[in-house]
N, C-alpha and C. Protein backbone atom coordinates (compact mmCIF):
# COMPACT_ATOMS: atom_id res chain seq x y z
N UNK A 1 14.44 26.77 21.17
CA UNK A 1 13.60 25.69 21.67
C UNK A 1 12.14 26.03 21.45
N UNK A 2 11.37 25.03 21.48
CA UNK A 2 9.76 25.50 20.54
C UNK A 2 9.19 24.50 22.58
N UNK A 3 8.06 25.03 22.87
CA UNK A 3 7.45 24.29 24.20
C UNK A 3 6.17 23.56 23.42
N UNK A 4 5.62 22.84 23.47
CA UNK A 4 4.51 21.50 23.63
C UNK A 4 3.57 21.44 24.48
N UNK A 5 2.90 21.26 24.24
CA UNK A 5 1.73 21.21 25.04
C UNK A 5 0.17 20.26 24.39
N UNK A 6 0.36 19.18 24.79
CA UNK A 6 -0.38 18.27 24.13
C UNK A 6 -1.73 18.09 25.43
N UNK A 7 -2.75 17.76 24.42
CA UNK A 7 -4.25 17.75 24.80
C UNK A 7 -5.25 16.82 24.30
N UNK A 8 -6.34 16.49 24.81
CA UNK A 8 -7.38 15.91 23.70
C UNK A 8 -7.27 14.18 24.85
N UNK A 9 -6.19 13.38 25.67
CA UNK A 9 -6.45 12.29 26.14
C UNK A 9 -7.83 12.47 26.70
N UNK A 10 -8.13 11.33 27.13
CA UNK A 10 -9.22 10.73 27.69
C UNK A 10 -9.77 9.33 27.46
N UNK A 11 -10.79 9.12 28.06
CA UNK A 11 -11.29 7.49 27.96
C UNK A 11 -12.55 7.67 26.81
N UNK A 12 -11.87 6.68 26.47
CA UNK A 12 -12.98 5.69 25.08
C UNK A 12 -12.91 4.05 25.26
N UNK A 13 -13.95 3.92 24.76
CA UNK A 13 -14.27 2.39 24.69
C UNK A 13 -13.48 2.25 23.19
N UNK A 14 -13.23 0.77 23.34
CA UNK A 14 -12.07 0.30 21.93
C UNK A 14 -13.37 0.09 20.65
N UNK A 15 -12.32 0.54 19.68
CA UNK A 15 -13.50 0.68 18.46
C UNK A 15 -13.45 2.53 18.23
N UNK A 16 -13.63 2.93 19.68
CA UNK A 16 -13.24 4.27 19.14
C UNK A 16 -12.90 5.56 18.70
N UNK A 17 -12.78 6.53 19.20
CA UNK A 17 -11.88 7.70 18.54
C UNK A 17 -11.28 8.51 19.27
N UNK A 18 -10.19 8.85 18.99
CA UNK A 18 -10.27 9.92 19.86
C UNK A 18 -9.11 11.14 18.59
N UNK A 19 -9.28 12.40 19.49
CA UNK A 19 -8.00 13.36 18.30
C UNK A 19 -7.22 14.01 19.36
N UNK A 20 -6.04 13.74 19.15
CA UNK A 20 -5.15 14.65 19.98
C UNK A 20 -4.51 16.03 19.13
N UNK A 21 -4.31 17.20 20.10
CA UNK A 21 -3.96 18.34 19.35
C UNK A 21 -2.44 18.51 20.55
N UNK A 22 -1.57 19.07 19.74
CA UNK A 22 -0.20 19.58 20.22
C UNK A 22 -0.21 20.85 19.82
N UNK A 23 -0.02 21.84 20.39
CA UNK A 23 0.26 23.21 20.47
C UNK A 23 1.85 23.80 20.82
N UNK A 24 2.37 24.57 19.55
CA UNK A 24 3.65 24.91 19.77
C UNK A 24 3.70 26.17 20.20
N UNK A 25 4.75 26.31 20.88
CA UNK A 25 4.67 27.71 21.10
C UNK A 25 6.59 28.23 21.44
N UNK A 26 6.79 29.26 21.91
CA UNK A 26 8.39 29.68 21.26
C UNK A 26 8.63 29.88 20.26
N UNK A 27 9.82 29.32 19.47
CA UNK A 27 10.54 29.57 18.53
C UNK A 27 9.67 28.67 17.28
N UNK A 28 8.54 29.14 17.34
CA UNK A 28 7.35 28.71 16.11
C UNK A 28 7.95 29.45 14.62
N UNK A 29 9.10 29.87 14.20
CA UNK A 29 9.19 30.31 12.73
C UNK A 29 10.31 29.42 12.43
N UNK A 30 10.06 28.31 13.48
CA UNK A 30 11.19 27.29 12.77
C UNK A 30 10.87 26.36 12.41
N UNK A 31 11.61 25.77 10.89
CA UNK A 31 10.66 24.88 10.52
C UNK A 31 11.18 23.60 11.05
N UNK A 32 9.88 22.89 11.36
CA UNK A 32 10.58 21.25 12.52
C UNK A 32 9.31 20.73 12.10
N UNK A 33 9.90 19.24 12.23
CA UNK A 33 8.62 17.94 11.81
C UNK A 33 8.61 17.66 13.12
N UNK A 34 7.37 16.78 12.84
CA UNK A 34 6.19 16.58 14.11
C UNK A 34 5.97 15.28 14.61
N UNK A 35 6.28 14.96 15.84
CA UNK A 35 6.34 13.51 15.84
C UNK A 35 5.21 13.27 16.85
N UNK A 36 4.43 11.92 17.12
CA UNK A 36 4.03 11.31 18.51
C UNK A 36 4.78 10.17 18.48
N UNK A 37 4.96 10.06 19.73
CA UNK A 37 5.21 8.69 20.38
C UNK A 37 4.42 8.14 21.54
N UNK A 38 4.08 7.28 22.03
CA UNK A 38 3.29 6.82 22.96
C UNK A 38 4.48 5.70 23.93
N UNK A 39 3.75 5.87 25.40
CA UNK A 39 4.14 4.52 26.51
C UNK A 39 3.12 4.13 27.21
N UNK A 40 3.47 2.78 27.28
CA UNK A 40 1.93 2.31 27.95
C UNK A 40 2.96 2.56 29.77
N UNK A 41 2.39 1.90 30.80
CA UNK A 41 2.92 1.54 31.87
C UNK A 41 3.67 -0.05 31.80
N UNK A 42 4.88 0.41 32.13
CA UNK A 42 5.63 -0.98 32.16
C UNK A 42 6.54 -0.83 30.85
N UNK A 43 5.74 -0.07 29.71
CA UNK A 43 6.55 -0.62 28.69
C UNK A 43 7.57 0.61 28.32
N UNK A 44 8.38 0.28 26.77
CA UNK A 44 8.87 1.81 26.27
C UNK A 44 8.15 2.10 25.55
N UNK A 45 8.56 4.10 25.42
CA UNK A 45 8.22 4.49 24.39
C UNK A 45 8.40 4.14 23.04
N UNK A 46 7.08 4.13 22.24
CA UNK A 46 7.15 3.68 20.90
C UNK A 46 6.54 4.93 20.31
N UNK A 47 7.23 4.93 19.11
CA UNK A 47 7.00 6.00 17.96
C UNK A 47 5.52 5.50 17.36
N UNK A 48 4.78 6.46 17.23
CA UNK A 48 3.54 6.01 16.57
C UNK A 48 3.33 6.92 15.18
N UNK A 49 3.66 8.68 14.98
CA UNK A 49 3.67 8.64 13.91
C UNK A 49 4.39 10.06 13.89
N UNK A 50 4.29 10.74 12.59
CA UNK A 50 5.48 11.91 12.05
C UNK A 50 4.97 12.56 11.04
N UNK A 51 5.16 14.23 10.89
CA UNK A 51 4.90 14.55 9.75
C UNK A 51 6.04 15.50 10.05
N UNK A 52 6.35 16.05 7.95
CA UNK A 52 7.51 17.00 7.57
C UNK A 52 6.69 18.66 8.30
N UNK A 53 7.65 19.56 8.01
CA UNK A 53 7.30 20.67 8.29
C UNK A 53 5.90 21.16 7.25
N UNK A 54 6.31 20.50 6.18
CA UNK A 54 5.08 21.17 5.20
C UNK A 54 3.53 20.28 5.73
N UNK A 55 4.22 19.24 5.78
CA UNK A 55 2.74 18.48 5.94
C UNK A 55 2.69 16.89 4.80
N UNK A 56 3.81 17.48 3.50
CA UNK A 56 3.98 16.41 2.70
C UNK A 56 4.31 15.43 3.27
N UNK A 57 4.74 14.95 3.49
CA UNK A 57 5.60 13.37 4.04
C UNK A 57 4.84 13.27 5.77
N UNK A 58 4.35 12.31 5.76
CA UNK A 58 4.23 11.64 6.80
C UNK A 58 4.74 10.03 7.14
N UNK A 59 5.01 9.69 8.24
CA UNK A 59 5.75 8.25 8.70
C UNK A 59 4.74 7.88 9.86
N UNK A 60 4.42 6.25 9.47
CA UNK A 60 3.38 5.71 10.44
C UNK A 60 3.77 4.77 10.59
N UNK A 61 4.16 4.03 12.35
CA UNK A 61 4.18 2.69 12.65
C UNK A 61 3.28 2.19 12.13
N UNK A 62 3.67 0.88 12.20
CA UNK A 62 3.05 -0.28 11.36
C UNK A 62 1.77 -0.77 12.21
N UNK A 63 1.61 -0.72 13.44
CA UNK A 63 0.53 -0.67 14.27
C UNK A 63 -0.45 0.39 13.90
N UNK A 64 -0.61 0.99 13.68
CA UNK A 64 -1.38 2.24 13.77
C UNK A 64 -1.73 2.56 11.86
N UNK A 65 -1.20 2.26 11.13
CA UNK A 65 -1.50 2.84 9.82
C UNK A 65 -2.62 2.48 9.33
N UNK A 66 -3.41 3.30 9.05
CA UNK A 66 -4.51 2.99 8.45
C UNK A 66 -5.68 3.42 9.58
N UNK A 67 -5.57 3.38 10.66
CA UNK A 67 -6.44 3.70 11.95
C UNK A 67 -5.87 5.10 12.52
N UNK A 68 -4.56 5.76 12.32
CA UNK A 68 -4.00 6.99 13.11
C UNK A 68 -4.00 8.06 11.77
N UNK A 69 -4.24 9.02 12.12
CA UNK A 69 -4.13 10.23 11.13
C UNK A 69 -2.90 11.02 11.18
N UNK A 70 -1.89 11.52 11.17
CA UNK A 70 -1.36 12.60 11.89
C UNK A 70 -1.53 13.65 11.16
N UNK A 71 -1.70 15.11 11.28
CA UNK A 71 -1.76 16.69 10.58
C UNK A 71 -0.86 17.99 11.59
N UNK A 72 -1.31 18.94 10.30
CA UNK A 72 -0.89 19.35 11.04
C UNK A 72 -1.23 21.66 10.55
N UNK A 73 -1.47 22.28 11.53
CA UNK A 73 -2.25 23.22 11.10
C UNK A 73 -0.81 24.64 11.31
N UNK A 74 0.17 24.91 10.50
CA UNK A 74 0.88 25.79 10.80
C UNK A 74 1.07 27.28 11.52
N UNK A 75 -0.27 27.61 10.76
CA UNK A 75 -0.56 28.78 10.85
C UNK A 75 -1.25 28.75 12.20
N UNK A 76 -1.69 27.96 12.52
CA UNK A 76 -1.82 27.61 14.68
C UNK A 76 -1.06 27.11 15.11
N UNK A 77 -0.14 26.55 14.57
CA UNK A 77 1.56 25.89 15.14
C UNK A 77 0.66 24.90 15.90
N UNK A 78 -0.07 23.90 15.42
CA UNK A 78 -0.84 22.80 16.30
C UNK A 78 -0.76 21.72 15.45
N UNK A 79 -0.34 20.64 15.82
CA UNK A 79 -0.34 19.04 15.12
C UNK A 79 -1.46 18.62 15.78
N UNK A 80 -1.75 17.42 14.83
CA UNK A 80 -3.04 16.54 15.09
C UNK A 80 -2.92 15.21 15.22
N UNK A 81 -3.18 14.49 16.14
CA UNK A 81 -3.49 12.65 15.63
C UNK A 81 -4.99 12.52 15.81
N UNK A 82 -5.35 12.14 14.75
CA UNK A 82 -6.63 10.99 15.01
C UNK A 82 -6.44 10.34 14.98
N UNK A 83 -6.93 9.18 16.32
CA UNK A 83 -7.15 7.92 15.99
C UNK A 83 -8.46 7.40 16.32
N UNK A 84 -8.73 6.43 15.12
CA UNK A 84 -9.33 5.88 14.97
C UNK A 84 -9.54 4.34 15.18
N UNK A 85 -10.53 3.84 15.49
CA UNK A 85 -10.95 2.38 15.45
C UNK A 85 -9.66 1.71 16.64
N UNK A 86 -10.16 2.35 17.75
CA UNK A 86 -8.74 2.26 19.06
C UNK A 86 -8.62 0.85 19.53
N UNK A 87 -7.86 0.14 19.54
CA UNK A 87 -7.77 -1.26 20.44
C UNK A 87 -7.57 -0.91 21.83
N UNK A 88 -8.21 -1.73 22.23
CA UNK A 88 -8.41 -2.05 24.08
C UNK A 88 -6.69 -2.27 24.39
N UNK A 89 -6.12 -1.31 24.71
CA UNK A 89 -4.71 -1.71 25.13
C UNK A 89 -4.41 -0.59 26.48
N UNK A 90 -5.79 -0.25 26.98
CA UNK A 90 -5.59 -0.05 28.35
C UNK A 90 -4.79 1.93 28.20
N UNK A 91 -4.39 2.13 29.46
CA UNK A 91 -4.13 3.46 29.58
C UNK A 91 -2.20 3.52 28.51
N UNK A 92 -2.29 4.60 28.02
CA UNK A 92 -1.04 5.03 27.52
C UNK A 92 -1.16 6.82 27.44
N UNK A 93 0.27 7.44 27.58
CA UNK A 93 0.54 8.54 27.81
C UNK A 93 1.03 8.83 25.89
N UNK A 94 0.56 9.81 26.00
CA UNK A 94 0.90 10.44 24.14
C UNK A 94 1.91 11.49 24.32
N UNK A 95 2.90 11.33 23.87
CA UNK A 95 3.86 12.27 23.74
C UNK A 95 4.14 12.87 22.45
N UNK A 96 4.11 14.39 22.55
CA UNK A 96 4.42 15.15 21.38
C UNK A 96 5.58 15.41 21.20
N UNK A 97 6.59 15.44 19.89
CA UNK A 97 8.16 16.19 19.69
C UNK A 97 8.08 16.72 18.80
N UNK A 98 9.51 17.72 18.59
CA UNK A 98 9.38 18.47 17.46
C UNK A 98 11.16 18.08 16.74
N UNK A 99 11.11 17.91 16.00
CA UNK A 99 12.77 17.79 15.61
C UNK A 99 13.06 18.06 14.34
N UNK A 100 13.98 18.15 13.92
CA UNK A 100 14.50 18.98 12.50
C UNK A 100 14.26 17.61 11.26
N UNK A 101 13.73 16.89 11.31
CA UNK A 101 13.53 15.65 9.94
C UNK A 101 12.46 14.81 10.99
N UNK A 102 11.49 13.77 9.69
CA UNK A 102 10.59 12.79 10.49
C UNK A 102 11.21 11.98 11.61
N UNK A 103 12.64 11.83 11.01
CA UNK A 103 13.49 10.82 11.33
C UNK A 103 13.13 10.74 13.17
N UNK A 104 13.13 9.41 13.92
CA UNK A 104 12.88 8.75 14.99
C UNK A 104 14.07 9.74 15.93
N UNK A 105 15.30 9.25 15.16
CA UNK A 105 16.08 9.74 16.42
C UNK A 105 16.68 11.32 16.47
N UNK A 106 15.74 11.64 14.80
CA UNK A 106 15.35 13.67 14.90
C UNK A 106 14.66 13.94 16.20
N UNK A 107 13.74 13.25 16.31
CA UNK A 107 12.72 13.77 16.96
C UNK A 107 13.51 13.28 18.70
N UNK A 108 13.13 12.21 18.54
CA UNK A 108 14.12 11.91 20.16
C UNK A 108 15.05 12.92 20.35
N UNK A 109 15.63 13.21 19.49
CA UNK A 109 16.72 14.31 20.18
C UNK A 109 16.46 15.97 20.50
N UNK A 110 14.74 15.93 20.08
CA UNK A 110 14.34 17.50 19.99
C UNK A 110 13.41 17.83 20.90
N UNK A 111 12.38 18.94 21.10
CA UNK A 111 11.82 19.34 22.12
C UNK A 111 10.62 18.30 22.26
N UNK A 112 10.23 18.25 23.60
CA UNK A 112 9.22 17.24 23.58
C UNK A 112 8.24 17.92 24.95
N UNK A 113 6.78 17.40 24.60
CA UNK A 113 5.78 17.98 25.34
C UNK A 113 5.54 16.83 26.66
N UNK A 114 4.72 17.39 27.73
CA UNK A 114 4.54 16.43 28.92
C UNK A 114 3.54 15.26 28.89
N UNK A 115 2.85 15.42 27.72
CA UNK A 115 2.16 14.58 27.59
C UNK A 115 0.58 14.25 28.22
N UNK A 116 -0.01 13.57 27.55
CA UNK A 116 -1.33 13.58 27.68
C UNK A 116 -1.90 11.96 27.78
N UNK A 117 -2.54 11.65 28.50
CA UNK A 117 -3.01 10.23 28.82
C UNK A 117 -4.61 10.01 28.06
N UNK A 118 -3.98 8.91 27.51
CA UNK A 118 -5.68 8.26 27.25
C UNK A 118 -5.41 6.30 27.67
N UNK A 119 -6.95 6.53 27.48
CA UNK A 119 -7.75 5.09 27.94
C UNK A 119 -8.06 4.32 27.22
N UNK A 120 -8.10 2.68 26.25
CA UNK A 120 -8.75 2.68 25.95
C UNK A 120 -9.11 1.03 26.14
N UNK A 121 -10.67 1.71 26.84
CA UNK A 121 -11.26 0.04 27.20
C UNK A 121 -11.87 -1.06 26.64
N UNK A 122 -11.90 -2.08 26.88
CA UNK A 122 -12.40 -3.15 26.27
C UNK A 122 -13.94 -3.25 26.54
């Protein structure tokens, strides 16, 4: 099992930025792709984006592409989202996973961090 530990929420005005960092730690010589998912209150979790173990292949909801970055720094066992150019959609919690392929229900089924809250206002 690899532990999570995601960082970086906070409040921004919409328009813009913020970067979240995930930090792995445990069984870090294994190779696992990198997922976020986000929940607002009220709603479900939605997948927002994914990268392979190397870094080649990344997967981006269709909301977010073009405005979310995802990375990812191995040799610190730390993933990245930027996002950028944020819509006013109020508070949501960012959740980090780790799972053996980009694949949605890889990651759902693998280790996952407690998560980190951001804001973002109108």
């Amino acid at each position: 099992q690899v532990q999570l530990v995601e960082s970086g929420g906070g409040l921004v005005q919409a328009g813009g930025s913020l970067r979240l960092s995930c930090a792995a730690s445990g069984r870090t010589n294994s190779n696992y792709a990198m997922g976020w998912f986000r929940q607002a209150p009220g709603k479900e979790r939605e997948f927002v984006a994914a990268i392979s173990w190397i870094g080649f292949v990344t997967s981006y909801a269709d909301s977010v592409k073009g405005r979310f970055t995802i990375s990812r720094d191995n040799a610190e066992n730390t993933v990245y989202l930027q996002m950028n150019s944020l819509n006013p959609e109020g508070p949501a919690v960012y959740y980090c996973a780790a799972g053996l392929t980009i694949a949605v229900a890889h990651l759902e089924l693998g280790s996952w961090g407690r998560g980190t809250q951001d804001t973002v206002s109108s």
